[in-house]
Protein backbone atom coordinates (compact mmCIF):
# COMPACT_ATOMS: atom_id res chain seq x y z
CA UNK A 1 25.69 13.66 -5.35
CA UNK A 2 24.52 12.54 -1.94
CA UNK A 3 25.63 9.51 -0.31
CA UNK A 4 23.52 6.91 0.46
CA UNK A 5 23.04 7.36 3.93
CA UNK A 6 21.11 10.49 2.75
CA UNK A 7 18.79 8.92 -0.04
CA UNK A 8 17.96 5.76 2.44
CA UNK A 9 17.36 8.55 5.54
CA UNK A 10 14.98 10.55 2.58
CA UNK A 11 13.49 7.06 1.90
CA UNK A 12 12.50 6.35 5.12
CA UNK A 13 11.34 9.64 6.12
CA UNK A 14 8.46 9.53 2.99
CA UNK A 15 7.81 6.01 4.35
CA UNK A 16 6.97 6.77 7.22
CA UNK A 17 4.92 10.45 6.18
CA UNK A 18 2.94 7.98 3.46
CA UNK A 19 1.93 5.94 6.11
CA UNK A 20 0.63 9.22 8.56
CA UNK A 21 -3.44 9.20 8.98
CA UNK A 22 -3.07 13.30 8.41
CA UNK A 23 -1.66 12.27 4.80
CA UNK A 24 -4.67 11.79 3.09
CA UNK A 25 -5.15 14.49 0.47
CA UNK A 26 -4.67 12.03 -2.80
CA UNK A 27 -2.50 14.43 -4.90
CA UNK A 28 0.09 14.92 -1.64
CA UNK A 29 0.13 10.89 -1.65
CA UNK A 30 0.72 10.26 -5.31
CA UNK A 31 3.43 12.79 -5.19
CA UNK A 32 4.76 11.22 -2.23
CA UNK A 33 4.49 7.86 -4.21
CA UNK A 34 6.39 8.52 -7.03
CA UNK A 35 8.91 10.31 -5.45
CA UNK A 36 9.82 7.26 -2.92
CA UNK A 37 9.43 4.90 -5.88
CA UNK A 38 12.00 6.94 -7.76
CA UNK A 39 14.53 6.92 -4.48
CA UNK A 40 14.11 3.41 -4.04
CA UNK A 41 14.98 3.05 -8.18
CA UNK A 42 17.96 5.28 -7.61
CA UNK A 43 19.06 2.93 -4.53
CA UNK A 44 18.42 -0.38 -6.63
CA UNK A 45 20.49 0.98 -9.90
CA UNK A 46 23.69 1.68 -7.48
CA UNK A 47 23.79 -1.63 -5.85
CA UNK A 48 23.09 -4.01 -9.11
């Protein structure tokens, strides 16, 4: 299991690749999307 340190450094690398102009092609973003959402799910569950 990786530490959170890890999953928030994942997190904010897709953040910030999301938010890149060269990121356009719409199936890259959804998967991109999803992905982030489900990190930022995993990170809500282990601090409720």
């Amino acid at each position: 299991m990786r530490d959170e340190s890890e999953i928030r450094e994942q997190y904010e690398f897709l953040t910030e690749e999301l938010a890149d102009e060269d990121m356009s092609h719409e199936g890259v973003k959804a998967m991109f999307t999803y992905y982030k959402r489900a990190l930022g799910w995993v990170l809500e569950e282990e601090h409720m």
